[in-house]
C-alpha atoms as a PDB file:
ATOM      1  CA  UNK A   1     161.043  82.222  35.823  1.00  0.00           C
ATOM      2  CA  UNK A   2     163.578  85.103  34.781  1.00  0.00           C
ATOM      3  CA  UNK A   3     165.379  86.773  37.367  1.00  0.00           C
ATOM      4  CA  UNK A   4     164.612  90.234  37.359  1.00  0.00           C
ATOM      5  CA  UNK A   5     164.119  92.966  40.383  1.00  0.00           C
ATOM      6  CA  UNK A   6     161.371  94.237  38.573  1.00  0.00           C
ATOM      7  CA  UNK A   7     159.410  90.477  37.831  1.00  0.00           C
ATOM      8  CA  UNK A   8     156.742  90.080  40.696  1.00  0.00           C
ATOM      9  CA  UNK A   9     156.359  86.321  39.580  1.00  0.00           C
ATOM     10  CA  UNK A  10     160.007  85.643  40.043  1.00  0.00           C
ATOM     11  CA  UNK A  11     160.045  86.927  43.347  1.00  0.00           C
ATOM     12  CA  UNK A  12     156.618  85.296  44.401  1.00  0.00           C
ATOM     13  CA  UNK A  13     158.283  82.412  42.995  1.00  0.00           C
ATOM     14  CA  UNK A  14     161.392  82.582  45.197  1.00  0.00           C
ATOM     15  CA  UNK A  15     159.093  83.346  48.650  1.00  0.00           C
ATOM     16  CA  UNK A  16     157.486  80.033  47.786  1.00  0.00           C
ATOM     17  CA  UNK A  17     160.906  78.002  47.387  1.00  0.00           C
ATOM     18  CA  UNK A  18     161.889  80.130  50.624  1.00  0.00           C
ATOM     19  CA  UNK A  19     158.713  79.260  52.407  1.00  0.00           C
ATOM     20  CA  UNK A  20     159.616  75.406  51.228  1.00  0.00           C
ATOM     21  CA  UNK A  21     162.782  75.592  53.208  1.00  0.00           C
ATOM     22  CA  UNK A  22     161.236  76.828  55.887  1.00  0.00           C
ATOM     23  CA  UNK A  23     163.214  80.001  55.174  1.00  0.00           C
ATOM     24  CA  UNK A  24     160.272  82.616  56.671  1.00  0.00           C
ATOM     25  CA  UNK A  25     162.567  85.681  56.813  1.00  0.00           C
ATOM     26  CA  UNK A  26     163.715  85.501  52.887  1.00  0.00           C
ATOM     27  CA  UNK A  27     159.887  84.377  52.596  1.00  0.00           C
ATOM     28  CA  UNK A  28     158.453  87.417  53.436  1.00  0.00           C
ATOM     29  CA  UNK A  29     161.100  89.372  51.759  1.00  0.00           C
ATOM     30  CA  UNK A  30     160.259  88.070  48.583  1.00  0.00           C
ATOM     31  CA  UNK A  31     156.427  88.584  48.982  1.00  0.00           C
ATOM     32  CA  UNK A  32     156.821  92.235  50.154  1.00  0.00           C
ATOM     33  CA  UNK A  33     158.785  93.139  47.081  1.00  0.00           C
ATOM     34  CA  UNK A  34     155.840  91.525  45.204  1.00  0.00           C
ATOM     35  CA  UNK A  35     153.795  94.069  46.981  1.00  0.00           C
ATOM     36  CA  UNK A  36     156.060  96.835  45.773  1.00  0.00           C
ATOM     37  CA  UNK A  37     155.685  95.739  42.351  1.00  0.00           C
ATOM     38  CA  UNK A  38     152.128  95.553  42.096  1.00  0.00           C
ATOM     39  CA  UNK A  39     150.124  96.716  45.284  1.00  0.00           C
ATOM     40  CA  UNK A  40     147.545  94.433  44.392  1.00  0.00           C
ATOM     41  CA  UNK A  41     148.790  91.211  44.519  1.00  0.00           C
ATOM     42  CA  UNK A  42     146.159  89.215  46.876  1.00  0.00           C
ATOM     43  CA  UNK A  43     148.210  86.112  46.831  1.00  0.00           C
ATOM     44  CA  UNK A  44     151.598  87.683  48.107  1.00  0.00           C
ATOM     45  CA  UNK A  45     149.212  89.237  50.997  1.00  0.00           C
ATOM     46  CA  UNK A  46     147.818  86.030  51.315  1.00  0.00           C
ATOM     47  CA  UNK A  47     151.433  83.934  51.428  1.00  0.00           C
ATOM     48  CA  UNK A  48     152.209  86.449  53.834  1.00  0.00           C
ATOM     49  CA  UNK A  49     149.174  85.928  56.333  1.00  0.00           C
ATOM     50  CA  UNK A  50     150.052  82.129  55.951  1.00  0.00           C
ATOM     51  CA  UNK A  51     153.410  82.915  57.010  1.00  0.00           C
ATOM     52  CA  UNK A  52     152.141  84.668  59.956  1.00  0.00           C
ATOM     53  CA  UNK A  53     149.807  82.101  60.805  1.00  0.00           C
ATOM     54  CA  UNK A  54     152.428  79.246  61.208  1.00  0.00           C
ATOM     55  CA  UNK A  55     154.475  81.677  62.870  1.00  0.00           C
ATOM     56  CA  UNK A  56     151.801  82.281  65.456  1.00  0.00           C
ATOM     57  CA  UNK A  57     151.693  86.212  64.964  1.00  0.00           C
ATOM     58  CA  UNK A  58     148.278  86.489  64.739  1.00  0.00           C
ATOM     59  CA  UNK A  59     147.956  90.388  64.483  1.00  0.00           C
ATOM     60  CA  UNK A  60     150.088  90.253  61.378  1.00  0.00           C
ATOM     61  CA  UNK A  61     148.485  87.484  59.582  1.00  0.00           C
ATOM     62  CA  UNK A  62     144.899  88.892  60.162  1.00  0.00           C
ATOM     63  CA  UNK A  63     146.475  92.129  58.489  1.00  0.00           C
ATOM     64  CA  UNK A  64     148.118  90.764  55.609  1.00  0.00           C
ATOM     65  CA  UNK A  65     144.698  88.090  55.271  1.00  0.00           C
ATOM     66  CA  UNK A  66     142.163  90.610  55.811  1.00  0.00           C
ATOM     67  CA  UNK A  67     144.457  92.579  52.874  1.00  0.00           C
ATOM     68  CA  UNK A  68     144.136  89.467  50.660  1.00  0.00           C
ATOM     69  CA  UNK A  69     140.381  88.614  50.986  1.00  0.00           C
ATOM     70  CA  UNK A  70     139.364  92.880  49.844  1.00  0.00           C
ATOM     71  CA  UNK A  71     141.612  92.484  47.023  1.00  0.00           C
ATOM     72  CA  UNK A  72     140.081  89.009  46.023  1.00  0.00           C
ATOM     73  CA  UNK A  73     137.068  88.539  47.921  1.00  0.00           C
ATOM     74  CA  UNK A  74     136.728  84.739  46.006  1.00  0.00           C
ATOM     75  CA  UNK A  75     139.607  83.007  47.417  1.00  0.00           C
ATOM     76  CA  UNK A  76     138.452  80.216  49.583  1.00  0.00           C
ATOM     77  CA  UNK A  77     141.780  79.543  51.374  1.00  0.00           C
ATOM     78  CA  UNK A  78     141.818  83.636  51.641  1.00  0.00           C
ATOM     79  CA  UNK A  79     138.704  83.619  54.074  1.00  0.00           C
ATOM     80  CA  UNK A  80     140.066  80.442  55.851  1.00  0.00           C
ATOM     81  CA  UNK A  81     143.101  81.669  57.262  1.00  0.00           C
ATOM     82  CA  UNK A  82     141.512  85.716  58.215  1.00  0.00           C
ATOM     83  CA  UNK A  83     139.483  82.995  60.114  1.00  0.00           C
ATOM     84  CA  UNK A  84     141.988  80.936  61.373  1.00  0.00           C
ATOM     85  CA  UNK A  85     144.088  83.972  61.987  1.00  0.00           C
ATOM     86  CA  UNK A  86     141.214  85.550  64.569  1.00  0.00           C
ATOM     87  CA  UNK A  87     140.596  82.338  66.343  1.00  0.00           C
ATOM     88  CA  UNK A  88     144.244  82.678  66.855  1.00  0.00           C
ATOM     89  CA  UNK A  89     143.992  86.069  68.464  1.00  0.00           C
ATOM     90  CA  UNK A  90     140.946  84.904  70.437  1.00  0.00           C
ATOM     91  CA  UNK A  91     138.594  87.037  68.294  1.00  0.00           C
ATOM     92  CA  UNK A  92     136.650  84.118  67.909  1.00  0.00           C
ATOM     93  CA  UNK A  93     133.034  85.884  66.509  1.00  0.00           C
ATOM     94  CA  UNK A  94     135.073  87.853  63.838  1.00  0.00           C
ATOM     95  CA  UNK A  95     136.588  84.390  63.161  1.00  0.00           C
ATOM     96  CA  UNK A  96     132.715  82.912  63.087  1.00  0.00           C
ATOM     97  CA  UNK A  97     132.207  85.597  60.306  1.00  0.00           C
ATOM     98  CA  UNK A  98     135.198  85.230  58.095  1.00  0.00           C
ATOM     99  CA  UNK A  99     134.799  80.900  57.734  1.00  0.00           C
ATOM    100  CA  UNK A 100     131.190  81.663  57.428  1.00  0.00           C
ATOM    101  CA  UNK A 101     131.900  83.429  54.586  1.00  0.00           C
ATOM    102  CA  UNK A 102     134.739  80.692  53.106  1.00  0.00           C
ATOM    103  CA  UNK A 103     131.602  78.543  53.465  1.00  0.00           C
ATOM    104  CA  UNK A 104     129.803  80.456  50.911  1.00  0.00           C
ATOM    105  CA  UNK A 105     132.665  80.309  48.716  1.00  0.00           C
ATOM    106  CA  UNK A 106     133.052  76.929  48.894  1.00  0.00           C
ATOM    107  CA  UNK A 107     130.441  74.909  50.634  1.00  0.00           C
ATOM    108  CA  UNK A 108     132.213  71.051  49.421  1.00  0.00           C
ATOM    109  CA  UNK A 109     135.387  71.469  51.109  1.00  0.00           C
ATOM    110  CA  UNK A 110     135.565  70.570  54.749  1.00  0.00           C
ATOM    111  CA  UNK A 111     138.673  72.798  56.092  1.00  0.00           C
ATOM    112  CA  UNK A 112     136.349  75.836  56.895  1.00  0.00           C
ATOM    113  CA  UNK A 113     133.859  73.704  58.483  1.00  0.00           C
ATOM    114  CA  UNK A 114     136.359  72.190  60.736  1.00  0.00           C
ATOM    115  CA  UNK A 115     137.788  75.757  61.836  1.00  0.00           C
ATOM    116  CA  UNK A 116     134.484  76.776  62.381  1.00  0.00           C
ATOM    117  CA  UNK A 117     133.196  73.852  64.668  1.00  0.00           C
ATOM    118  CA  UNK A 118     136.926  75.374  66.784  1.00  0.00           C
ATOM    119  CA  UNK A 119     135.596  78.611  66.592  1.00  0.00           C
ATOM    120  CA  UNK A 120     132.099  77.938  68.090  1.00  0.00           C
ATOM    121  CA  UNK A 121     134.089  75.158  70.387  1.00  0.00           C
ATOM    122  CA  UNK A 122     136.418  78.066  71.814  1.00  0.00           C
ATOM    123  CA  UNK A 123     133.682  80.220  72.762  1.00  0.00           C
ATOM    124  CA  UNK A 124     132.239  77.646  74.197  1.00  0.00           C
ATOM    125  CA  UNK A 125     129.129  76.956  72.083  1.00  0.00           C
ATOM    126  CA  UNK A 126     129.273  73.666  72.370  1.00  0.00           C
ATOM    127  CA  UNK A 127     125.970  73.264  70.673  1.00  0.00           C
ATOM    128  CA  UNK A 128     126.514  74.989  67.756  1.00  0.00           C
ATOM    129  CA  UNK A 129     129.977  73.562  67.284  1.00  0.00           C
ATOM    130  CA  UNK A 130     128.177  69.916  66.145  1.00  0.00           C
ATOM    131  CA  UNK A 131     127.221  70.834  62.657  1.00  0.00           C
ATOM    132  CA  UNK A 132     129.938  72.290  61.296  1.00  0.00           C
ATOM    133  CA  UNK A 133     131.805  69.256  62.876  1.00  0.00           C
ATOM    134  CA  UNK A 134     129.911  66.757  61.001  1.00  0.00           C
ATOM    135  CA  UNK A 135     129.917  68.673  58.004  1.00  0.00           C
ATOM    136  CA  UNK A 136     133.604  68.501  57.776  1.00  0.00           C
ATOM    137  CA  UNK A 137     133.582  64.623  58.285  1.00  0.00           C
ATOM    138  CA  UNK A 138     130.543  64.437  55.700  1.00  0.00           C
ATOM    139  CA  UNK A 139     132.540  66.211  53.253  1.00  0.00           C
ATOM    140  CA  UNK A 140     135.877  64.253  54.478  1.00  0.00           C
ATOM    141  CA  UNK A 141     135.132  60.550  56.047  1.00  0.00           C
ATOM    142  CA  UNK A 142     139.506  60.284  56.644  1.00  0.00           C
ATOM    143  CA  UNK A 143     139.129  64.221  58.266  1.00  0.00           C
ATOM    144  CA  UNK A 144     140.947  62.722  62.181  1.00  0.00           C
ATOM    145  CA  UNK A 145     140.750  66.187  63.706  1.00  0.00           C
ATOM    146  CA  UNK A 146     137.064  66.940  62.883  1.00  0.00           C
ATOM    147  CA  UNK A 147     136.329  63.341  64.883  1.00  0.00           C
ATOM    148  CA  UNK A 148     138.626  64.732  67.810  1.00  0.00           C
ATOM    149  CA  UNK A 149     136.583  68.064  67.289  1.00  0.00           C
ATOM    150  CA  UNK A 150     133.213  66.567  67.770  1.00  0.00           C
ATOM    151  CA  UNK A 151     134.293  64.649  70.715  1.00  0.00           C
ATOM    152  CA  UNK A 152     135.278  67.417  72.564  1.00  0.00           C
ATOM    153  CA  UNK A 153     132.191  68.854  71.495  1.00  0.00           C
ATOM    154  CA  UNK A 154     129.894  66.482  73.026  1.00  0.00           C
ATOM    155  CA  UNK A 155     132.314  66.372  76.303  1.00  0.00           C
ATOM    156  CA  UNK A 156     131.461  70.193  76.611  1.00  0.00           C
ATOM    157  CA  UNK A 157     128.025  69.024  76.476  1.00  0.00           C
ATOM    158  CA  UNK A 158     128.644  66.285  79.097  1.00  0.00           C
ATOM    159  CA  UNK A 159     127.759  63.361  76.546  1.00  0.00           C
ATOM    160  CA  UNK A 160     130.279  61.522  77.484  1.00  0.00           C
ATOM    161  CA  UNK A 161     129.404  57.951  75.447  1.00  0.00           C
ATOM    162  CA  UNK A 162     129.098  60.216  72.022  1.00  0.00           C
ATOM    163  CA  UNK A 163     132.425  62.178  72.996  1.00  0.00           C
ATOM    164  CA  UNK A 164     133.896  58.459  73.064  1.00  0.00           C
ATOM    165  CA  UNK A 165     132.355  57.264  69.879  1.00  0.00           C
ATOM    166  CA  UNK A 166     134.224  60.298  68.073  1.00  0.00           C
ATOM    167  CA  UNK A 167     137.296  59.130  69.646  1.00  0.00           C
ATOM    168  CA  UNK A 168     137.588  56.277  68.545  1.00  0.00           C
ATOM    169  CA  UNK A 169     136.278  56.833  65.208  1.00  0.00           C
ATOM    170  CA  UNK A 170     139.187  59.009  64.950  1.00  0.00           C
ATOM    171  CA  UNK A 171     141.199  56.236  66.093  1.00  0.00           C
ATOM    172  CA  UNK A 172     139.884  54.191  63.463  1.00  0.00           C
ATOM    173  CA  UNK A 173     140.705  56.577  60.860  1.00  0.00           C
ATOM    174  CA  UNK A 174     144.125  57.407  61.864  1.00  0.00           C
ATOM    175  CA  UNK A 175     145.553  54.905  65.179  1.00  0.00           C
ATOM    176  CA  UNK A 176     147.878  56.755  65.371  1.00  0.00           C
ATOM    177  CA  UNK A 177     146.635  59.841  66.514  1.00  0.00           C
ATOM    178  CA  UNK A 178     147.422  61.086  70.255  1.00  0.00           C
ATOM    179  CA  UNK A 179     144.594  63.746  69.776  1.00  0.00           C
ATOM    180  CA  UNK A 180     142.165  61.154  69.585  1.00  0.00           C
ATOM    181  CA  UNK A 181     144.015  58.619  72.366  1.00  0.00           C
ATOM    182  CA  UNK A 182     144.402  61.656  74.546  1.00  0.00           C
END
């Protein structure tokens, strides 16, 4: 990739090798001079949510993710983190709507059904948190936190021998896990 002030793909480029190094500041340097170059450049809005999101700045990353998903409404991972991002801020039914809609994008990939299951498990729908649970580990037998998930799950329910079973499948799947011992 040339150097070049004026080359949005070098400097996308060099927030991702930033990013890599755990370098957040230069990270989000680099994607907002993307912006500048082109205004619509989803996927520097959307490294920039991502950003936010591991940062725990919620506010931010719902911004900059919200930003990415109207510029390109078919990006799965786009939809994901604006959902992920509002669970995060404890907007928990806008986060509902936004993995609902990842869902639709992509209904054979089990992140959105995981973060949805949290969703519904942080409002405390309990109930309606079991589906998307067992969707995820349909879609992803290996998925430990979607076992951990469902158990907590059923212990909101008060099902205490299914809230075990979960636990140890998750166990099974990864022994290591002190979600799952926990």
């Amino acid at each position: 990739v040339e150097s070049n002030p004026g080359n949005a793909i070098y400097h996308e480029e060099m927030g991702r090798r930033y990013r890599d190094l755990k370098n957040f500041d230069q990270a989000l340097a680099q994607y907002s001079r993307v912006i500048e170059i082109n205004p619509n450049a989803w996927s520097a809005y959307y490294l920039r949510g991502d950003i936010y999101l591991a940062l725990n700045r919620y506010d931010e990353a719902i911004q900059r993710s919200k930003r990415a998903t109207e510029i390109n409404p078919g990006y799965y991972w786009g939809w994901v983190n604006l959902g992920r991002s509002y669970s995060g801020a404890g907007h928990d039914a806008s986060a509902v709507e936004a993995l609902q809609a990842a869902i639709e994008i992509d209904s054979e990939r089990a992140e959105a059904y995981y973060y949805l299951g949290q969703a519904y498990l942080a409002q405390g729908q309990f109930e309606e948190s079991l589906e998307p649970y067992r969707e995820a580990i349909s879609l992803n037998r290996r998925y430990t936190v979607a076992y951990v998930g469902l158990g907590q799950a059923y212990l909101g329910l008060e099902d205490c021998a299914s809230a075990t079973e979960q636990f140890r499948l998750a166990l099974a799947v990864s022994p290591n896990d002190t979600a799952a011992r926990e």
